[in-house]
N, C-alpha and C. Protein backbone atom coordinates (compact mmCIF):
# COMPACT_ATOMS: atom_id res chain seq x y z
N UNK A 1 0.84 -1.19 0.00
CA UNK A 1 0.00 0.00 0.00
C UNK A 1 0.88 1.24 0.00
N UNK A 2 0.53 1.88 -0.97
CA UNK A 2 1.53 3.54 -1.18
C UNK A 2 1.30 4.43 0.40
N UNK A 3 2.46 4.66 0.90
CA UNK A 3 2.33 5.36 2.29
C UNK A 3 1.86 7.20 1.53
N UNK A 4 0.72 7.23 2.05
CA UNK A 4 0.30 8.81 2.23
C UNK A 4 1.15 9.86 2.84
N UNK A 5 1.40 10.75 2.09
CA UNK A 5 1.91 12.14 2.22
C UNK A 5 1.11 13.43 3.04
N UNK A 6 0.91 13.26 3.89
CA UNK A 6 0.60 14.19 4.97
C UNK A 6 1.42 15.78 4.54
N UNK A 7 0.42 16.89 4.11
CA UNK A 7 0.95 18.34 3.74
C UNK A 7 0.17 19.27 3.98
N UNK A 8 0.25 20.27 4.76
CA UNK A 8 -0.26 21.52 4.70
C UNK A 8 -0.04 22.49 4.00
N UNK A 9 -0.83 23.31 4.01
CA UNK A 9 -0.65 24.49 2.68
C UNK A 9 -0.68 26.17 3.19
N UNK A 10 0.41 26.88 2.99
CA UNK A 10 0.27 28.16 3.22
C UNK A 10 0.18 29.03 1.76
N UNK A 11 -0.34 29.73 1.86
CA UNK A 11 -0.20 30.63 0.42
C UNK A 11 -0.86 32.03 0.85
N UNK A 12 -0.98 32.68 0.25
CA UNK A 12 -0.95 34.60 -0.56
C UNK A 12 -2.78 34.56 -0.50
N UNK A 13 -3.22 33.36 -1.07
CA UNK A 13 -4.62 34.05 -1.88
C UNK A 13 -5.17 32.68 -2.44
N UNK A 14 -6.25 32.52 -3.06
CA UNK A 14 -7.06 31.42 -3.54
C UNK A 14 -6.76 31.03 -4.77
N UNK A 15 -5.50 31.51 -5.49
CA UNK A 15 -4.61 31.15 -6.84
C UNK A 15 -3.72 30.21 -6.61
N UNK A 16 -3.27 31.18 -5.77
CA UNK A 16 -2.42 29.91 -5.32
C UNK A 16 -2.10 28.95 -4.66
N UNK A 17 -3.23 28.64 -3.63
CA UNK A 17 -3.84 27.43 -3.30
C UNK A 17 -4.42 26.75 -4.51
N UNK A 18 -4.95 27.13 -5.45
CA UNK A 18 -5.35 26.30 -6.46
C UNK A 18 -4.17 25.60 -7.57
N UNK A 19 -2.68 26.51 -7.47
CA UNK A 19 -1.94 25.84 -7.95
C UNK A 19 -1.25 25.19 -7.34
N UNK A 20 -1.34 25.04 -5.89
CA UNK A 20 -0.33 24.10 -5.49
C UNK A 20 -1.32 22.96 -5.17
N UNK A 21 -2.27 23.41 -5.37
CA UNK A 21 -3.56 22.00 -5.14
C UNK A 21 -2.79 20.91 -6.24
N UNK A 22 -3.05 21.83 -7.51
CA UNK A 22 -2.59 21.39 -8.92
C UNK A 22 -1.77 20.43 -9.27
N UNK A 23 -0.90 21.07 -8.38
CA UNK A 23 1.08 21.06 -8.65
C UNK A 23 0.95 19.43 -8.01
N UNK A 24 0.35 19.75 -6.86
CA UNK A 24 0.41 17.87 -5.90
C UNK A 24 -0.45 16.60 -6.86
N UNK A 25 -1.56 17.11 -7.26
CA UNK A 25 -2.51 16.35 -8.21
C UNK A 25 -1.51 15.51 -8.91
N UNK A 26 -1.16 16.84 -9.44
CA UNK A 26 -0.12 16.23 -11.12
C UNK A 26 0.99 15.51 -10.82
N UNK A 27 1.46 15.73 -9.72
CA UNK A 27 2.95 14.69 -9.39
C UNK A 27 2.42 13.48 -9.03
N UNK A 28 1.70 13.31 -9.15
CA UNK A 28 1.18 11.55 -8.72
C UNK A 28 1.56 11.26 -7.78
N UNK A 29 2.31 12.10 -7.22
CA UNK A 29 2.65 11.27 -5.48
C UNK A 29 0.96 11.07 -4.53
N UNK A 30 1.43 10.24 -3.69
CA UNK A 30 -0.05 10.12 -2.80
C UNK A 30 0.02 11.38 -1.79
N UNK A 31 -0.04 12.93 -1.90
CA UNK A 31 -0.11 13.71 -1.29
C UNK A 31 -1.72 13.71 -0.64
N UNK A 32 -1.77 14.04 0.77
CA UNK A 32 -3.22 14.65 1.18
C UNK A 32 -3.00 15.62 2.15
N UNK A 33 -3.84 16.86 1.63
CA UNK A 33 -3.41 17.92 2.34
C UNK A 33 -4.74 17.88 3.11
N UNK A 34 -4.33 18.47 4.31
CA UNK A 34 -4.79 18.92 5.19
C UNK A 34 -5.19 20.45 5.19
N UNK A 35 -4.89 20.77 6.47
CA UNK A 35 -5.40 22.49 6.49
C UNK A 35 -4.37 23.00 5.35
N UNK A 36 -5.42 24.17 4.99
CA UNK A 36 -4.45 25.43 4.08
C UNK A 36 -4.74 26.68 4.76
N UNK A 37 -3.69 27.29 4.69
CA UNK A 37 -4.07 28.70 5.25
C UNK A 37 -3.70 29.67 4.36
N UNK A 38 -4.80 30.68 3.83
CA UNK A 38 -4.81 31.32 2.73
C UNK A 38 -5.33 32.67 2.65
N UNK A 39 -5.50 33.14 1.99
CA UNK A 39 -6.24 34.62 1.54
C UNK A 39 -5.83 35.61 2.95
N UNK A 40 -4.56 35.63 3.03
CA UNK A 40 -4.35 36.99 3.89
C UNK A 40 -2.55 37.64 3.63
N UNK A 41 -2.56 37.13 2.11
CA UNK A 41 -1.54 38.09 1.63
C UNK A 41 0.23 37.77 2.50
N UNK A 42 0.77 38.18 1.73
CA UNK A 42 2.32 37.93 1.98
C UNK A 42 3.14 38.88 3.48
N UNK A 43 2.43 38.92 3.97
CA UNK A 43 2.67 39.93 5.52
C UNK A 43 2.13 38.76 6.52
N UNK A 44 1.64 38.29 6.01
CA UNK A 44 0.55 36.82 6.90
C UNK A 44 1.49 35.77 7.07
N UNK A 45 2.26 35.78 5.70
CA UNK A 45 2.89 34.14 5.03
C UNK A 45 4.56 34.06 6.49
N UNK A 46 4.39 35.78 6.01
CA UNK A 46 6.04 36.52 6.96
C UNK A 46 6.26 35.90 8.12
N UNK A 47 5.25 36.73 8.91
CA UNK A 47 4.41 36.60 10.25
C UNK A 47 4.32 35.27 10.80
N UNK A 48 4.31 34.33 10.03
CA UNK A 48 3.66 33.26 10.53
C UNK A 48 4.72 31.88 10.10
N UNK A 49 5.70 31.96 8.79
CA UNK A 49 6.42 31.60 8.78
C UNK A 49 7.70 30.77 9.52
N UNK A 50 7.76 31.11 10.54
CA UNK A 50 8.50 30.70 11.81
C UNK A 50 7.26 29.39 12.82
N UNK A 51 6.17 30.01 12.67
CA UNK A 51 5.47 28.93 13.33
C UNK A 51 5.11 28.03 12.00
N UNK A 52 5.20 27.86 11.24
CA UNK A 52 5.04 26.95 10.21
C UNK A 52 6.23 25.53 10.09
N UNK A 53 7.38 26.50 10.22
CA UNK A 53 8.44 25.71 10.36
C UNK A 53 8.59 24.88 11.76
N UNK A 54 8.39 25.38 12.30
CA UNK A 54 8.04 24.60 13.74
C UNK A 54 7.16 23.48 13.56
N UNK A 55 6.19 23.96 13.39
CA UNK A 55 4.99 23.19 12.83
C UNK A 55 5.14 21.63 11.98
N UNK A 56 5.99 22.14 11.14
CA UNK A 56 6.22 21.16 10.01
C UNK A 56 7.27 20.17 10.82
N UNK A 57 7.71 20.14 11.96
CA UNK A 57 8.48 18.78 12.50
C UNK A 57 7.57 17.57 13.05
N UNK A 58 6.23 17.85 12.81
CA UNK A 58 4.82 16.99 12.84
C UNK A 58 3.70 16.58 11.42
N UNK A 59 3.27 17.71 10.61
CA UNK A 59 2.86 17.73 9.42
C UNK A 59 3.72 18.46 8.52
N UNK A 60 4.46 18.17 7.34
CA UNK A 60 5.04 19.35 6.55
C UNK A 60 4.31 19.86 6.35
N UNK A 61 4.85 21.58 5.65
CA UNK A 61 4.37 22.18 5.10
C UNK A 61 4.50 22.88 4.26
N UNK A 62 3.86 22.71 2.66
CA UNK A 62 4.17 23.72 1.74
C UNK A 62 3.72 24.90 1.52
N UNK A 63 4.73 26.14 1.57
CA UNK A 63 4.81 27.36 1.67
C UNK A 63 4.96 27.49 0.32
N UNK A 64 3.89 28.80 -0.34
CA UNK A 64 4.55 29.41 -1.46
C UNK A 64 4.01 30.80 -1.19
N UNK A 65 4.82 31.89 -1.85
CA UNK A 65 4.94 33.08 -1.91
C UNK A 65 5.14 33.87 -2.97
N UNK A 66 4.66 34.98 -3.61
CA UNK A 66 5.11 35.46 -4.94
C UNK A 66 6.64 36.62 -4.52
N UNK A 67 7.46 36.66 -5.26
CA UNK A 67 8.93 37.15 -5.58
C UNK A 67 8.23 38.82 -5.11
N UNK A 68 7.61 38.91 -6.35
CA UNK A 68 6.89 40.39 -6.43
C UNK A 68 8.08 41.36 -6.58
N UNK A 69 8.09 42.41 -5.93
CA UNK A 69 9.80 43.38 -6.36
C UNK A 69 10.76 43.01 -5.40
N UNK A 70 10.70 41.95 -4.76
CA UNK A 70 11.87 41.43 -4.14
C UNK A 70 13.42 41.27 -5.40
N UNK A 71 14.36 41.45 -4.72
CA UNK A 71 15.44 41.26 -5.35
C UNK A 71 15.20 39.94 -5.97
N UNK A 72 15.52 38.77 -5.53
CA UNK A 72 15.35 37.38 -6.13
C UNK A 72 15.15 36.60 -4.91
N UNK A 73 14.87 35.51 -5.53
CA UNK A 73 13.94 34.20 -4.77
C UNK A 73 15.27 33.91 -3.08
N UNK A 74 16.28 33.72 -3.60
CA UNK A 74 17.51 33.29 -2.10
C UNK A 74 17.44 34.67 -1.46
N UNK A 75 17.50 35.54 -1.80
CA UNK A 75 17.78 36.71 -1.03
C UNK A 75 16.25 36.90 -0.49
N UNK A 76 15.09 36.71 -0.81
CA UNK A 76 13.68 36.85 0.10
C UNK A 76 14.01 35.73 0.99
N UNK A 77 14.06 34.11 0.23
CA UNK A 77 13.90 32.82 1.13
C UNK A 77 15.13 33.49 2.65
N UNK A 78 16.14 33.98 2.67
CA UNK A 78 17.11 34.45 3.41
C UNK A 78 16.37 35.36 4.37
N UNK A 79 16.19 36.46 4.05
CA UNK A 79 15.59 37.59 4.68
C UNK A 79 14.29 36.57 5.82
N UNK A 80 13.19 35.97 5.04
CA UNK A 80 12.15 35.20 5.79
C UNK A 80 12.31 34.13 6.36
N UNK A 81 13.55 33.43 6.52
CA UNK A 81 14.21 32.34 7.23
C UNK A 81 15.48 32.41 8.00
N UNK A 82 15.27 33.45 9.05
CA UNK A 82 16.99 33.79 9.25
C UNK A 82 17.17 32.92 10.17
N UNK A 83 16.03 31.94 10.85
CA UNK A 83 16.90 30.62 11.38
C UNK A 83 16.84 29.33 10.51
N UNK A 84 17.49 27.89 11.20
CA UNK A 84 17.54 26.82 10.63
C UNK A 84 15.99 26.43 9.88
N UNK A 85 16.26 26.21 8.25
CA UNK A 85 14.87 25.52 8.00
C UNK A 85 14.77 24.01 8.38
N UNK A 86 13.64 23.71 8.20
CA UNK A 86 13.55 22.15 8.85
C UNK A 86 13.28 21.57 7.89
N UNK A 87 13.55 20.18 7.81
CA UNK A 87 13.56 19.49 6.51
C UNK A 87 11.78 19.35 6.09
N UNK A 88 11.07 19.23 6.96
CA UNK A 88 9.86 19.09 6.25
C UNK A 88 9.62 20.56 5.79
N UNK A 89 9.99 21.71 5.56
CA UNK A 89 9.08 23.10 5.05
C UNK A 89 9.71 23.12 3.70
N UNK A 90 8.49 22.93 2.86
CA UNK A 90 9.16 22.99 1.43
C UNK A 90 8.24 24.63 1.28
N UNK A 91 9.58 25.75 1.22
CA UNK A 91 9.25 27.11 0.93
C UNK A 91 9.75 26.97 -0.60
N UNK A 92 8.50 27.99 -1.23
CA UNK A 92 8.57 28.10 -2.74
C UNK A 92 8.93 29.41 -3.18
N UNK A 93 9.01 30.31 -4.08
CA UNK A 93 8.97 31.31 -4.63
C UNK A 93 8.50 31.25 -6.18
N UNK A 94 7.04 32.34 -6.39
CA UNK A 94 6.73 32.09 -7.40
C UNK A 94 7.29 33.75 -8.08
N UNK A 95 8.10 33.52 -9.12
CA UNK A 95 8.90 34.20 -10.14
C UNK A 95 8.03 34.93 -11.29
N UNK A 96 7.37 35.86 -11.02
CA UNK A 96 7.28 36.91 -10.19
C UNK A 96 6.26 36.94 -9.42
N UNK A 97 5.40 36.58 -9.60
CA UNK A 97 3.94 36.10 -9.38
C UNK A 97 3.31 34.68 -9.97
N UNK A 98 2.39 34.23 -8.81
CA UNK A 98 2.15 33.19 -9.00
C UNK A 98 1.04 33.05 -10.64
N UNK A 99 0.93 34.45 -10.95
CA UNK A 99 -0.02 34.31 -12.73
C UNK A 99 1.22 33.98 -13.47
N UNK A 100 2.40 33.77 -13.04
CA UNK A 100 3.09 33.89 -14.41
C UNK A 100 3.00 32.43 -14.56
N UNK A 101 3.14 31.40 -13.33
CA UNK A 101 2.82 30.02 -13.58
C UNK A 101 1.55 29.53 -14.42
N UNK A 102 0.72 30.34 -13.90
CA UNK A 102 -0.63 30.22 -14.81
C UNK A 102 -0.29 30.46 -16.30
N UNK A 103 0.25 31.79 -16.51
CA UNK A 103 0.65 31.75 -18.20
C UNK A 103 1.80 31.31 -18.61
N UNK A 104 2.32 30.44 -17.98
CA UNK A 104 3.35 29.61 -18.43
C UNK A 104 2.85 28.52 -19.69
N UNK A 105 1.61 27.50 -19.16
CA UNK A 105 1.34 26.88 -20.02
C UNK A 105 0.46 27.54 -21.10
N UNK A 106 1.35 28.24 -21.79
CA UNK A 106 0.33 29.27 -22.72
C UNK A 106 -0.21 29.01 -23.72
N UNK A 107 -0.47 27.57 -24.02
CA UNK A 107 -1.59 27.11 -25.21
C UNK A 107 -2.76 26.87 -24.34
N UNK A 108 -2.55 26.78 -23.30
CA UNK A 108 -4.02 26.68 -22.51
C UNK A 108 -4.43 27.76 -22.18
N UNK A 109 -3.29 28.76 -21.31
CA UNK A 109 -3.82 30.25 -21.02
C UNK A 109 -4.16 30.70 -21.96
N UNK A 110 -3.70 30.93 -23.25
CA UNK A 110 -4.52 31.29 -24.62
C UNK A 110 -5.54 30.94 -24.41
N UNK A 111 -6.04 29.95 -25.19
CA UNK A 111 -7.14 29.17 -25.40
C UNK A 111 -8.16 29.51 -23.99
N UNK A 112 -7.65 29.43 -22.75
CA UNK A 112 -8.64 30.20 -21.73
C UNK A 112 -9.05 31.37 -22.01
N UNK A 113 -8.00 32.49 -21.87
CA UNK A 113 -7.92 33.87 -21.93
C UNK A 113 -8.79 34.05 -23.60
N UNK A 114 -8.74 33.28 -24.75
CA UNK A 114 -9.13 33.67 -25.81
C UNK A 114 -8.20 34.59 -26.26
N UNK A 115 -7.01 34.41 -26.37
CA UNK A 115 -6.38 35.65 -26.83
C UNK A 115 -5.42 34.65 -27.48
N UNK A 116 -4.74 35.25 -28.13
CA UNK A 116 -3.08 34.65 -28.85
C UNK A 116 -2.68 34.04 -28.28
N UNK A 117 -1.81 33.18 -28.67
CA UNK A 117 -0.89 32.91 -28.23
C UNK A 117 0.82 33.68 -27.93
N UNK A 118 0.94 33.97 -28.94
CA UNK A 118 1.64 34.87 -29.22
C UNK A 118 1.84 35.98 -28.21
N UNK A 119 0.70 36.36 -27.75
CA UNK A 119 0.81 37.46 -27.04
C UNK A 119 1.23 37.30 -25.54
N UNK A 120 1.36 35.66 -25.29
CA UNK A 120 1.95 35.44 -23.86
C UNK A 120 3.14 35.11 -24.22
N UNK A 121 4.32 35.53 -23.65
CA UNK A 121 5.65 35.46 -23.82
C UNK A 121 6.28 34.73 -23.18
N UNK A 122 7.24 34.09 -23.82
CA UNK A 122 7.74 32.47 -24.11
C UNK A 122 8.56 32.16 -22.36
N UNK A 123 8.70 33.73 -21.71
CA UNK A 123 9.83 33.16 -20.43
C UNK A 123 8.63 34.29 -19.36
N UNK A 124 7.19 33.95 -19.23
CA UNK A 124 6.95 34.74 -17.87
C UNK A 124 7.39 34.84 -16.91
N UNK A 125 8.62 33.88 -16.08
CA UNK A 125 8.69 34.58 -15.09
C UNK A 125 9.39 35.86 -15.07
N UNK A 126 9.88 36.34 -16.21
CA UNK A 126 10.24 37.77 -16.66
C UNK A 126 9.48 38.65 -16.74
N UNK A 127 7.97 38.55 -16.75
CA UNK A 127 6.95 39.70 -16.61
C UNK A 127 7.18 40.34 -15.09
N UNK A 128 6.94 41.57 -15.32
CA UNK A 128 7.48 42.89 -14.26
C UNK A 128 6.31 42.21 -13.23
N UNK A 129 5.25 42.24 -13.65
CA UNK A 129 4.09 42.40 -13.26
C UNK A 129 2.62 41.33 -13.80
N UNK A 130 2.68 40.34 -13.04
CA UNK A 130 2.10 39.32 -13.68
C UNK A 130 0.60 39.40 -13.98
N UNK A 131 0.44 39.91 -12.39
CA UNK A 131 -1.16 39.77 -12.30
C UNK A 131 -1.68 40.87 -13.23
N UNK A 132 -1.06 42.06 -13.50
CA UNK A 132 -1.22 42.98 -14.00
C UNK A 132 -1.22 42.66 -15.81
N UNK A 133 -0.20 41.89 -16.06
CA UNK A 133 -0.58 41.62 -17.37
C UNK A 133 -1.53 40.71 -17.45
N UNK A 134 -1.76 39.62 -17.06
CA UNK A 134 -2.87 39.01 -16.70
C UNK A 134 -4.33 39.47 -17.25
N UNK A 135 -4.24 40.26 -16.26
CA UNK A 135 -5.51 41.18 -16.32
C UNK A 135 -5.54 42.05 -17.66
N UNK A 136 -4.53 42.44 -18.34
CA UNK A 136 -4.59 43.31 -19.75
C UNK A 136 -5.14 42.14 -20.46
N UNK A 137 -4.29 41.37 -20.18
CA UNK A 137 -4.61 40.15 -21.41
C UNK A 137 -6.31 39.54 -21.55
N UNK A 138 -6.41 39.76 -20.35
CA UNK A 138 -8.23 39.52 -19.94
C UNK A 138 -8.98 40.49 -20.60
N UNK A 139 -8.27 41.94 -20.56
CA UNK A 139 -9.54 42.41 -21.21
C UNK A 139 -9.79 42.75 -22.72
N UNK A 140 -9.05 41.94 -23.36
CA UNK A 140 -8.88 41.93 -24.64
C UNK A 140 -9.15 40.68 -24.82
N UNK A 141 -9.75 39.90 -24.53
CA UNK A 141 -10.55 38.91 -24.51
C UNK A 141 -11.93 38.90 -25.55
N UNK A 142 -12.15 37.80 -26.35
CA UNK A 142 -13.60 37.42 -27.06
C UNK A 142 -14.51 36.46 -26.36
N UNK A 143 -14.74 36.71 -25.38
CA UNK A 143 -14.97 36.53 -24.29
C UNK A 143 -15.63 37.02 -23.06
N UNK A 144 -16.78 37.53 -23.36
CA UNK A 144 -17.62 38.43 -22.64
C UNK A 144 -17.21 38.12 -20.66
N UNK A 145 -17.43 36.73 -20.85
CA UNK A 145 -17.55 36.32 -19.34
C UNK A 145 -15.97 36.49 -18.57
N UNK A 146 -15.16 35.94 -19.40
CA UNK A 146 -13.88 36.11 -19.21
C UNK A 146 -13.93 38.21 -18.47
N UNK A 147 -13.44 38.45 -20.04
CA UNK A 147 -13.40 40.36 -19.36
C UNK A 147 -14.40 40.32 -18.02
N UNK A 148 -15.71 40.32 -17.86
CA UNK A 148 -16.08 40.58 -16.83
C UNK A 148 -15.46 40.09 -15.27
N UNK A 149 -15.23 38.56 -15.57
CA UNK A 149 -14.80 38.12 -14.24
C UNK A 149 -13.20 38.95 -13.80
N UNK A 150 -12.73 38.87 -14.74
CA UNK A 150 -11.29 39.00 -14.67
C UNK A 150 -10.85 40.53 -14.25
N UNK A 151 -10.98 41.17 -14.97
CA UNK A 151 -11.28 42.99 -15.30
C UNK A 151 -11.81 43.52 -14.20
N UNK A 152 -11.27 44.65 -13.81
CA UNK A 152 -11.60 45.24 -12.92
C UNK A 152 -13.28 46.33 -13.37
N UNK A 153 -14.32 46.64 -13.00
CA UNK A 153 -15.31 47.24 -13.83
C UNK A 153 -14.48 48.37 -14.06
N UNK A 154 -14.99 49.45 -15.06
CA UNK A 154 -14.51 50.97 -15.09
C UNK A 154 -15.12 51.39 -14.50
N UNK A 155 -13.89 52.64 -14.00
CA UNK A 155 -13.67 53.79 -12.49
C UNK A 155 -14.37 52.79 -11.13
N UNK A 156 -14.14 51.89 -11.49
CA UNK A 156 -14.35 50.78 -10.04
C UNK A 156 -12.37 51.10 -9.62
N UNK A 157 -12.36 51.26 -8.45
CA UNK A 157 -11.55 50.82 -7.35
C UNK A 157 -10.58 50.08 -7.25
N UNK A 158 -11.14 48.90 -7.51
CA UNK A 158 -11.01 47.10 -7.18
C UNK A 158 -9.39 47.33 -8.34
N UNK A 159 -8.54 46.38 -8.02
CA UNK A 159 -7.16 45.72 -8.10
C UNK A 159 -7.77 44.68 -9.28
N UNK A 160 -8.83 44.13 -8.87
CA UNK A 160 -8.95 42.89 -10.01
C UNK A 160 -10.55 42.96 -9.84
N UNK A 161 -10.91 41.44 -10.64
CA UNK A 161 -12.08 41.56 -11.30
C UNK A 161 -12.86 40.85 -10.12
N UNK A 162 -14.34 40.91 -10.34
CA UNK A 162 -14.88 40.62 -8.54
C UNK A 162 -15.45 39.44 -9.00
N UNK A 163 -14.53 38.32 -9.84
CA UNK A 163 -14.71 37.09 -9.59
C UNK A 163 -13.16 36.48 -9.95
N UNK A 164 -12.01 37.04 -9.88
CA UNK A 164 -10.87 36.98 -10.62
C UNK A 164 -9.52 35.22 -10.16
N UNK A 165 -9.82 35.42 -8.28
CA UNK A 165 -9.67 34.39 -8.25
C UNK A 165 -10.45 32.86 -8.85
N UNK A 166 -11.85 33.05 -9.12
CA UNK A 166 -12.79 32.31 -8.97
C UNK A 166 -12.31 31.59 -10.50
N UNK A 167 -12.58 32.73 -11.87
CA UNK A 167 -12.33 32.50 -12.68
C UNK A 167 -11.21 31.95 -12.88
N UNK A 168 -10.16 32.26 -12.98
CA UNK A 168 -8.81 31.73 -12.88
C UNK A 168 -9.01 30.30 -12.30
N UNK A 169 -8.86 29.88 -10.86
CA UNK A 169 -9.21 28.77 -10.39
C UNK A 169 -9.55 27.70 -11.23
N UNK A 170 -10.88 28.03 -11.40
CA UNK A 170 -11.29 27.01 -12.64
C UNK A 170 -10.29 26.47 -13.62
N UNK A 171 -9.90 27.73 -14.27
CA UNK A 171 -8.92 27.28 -15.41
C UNK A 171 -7.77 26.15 -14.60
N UNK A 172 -7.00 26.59 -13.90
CA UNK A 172 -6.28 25.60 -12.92
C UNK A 172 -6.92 24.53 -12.72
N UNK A 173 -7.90 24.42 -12.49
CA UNK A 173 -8.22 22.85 -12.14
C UNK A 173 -8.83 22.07 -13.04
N UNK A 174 -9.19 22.97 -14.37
CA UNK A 174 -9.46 22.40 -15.27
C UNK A 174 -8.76 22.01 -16.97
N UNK A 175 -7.84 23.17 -16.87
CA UNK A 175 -7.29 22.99 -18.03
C UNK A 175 -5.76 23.24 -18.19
N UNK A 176 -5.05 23.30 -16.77
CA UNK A 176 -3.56 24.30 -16.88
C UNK A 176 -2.61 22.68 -16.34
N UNK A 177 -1.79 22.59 -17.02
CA UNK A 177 -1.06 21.40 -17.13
C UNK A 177 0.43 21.75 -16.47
N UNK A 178 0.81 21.49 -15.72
CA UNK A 178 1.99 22.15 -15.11
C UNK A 178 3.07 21.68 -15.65
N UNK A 179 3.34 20.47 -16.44
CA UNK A 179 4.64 19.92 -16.72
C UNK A 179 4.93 20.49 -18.05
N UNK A 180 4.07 21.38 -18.52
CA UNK A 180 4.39 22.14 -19.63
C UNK A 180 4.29 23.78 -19.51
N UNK A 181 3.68 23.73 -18.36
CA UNK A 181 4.26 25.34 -17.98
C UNK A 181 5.32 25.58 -17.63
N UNK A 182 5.94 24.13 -16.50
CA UNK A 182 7.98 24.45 -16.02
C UNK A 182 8.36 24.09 -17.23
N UNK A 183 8.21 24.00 -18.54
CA UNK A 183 8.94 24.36 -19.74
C UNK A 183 9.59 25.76 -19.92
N UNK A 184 8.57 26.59 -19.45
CA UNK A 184 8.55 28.13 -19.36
C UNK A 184 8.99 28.64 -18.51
N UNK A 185 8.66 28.34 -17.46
CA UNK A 185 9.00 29.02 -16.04
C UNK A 185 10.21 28.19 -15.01
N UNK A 186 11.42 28.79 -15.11
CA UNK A 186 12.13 27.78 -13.95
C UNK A 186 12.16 27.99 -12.68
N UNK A 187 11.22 28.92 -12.32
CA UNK A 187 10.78 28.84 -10.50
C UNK A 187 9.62 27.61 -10.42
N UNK A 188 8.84 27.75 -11.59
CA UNK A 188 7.83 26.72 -11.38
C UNK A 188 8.73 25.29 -11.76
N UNK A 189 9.33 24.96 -12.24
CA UNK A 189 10.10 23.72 -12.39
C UNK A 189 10.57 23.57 -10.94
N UNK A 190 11.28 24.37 -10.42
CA UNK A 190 12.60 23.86 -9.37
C UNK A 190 11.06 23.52 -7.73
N UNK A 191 10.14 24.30 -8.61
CA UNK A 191 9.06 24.68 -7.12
C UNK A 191 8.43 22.60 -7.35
N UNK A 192 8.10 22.12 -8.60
CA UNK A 192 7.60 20.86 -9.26
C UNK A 192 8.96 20.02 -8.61
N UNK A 193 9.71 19.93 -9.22
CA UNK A 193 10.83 19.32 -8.70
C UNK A 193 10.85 18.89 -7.29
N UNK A 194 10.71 19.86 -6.49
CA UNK A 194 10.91 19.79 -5.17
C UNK A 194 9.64 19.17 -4.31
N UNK A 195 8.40 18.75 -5.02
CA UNK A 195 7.35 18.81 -4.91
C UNK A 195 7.64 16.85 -5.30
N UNK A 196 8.54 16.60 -6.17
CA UNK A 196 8.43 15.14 -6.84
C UNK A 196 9.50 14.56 -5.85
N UNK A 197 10.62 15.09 -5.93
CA UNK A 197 11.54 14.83 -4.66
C UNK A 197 11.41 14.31 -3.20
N UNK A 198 10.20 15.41 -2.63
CA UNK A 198 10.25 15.38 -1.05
C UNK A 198 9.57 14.06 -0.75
N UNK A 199 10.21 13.46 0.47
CA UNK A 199 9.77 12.91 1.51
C UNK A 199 10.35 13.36 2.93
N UNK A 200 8.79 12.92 3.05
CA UNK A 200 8.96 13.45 4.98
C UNK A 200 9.89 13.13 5.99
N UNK A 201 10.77 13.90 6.74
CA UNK A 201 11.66 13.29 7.49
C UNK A 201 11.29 13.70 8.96
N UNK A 202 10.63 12.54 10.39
CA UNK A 202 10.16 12.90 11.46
C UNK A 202 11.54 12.82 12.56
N UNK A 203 11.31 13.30 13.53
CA UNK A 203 12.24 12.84 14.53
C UNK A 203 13.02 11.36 15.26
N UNK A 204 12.02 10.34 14.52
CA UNK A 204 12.51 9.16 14.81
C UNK A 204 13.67 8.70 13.50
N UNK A 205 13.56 9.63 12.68
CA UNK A 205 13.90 9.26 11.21
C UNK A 205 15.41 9.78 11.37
N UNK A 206 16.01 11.23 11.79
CA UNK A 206 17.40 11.72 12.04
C UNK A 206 17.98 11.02 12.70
């Protein structure tokens, strides 16, 4: 009988719980996650980070976080880990944002978004600004439902569209293939990698 993978989940927001939902699906390992703790942004992930790692010498736990204008992925993981990590906390960094994983696999994000292909570029984790292109790319959409969910309304306020995780989501669980997005993206590869790699190491185990 395949021994079960016991994992918890920290993340940013309801994207990216849906891609690391994804990310475990697709590795075929026997992962089952447990609690996730989500939707309270990268000041939360900070904050709480230290009790996670603690945490994880009982259940691991996978941490992911977007880069955003951080210098690069070792110099944040550094800054947010200035003590020993523990072998169960698999911390991620998504390069630049966790949309660029989403438009990584860009015959699907096309084909979602309704837009070109072409028009998603071949190395996202090089977009300045993911969610932000994201969202351009949404509203140039043939695609009524798309623009609406995605798109922020005009002279509305709102950062994004007031179904934006929701929409997206879907696409993730329905059509975004990850072993052809880390074609594109090598934060999302090394983040997959590490995801196919891990096993749990407890205190009886050192």
């Amino acid at each position: 009988m395949t021994n079960i993978i016991p994992v918890n989940l920290a993340v940013e927001d309801l994207l990216s719980e849906a891609v690391l939902r994804g990310m475990l699906k697709q590795s075929g390992r026997p992962y089952a996650v447990g609690a996730c703790f989500s939707s309270r942004g990268f000041g939360y992930l900070k904050k709480k980070l230290e009790g996670f790692n603690h945490a994880s010498k009982g259940t691991p736990f996978l941490v992911l976080t977007d880069l955003d204008q951080s210098e690069c992925a070792p110099i944040l993981i550094k800054e947010w880990l200035p003590y020993p990590q523990e072998k169960n906390l698999l911390f991620r960094v998504a390069v630049k944002a966790v949309e660029a994983w989403v438009l990584a696999d860009r015959q699907a994000a096309a084909g979602f978004l309704s837009v070109p292909e072409t028009q998603i570029p071949l190395t996202p984790d090089e977009i300045d600004n993911p969610k932000r292109f994201l969202i351009n790319l949404a509203a140039k959409s043939r695609k009524k439902e798309v623009r609406e969910s995605i798109v922020p309304p005009i002279k509305s306020s709102a950062a994004i569209g007031p179904d934006y995780n929701g929409k997206l989501t879907e696409f993730v669980q329905g059509s975004w293939r990850v072993k052809e997005a880390m074609k594109n993206s090598p934060s999302l590869k090394k983040a997959f990698q590490a995801i196919l790699s891990f096993s749990p190491r407890y205190p009886k185990d050192r």
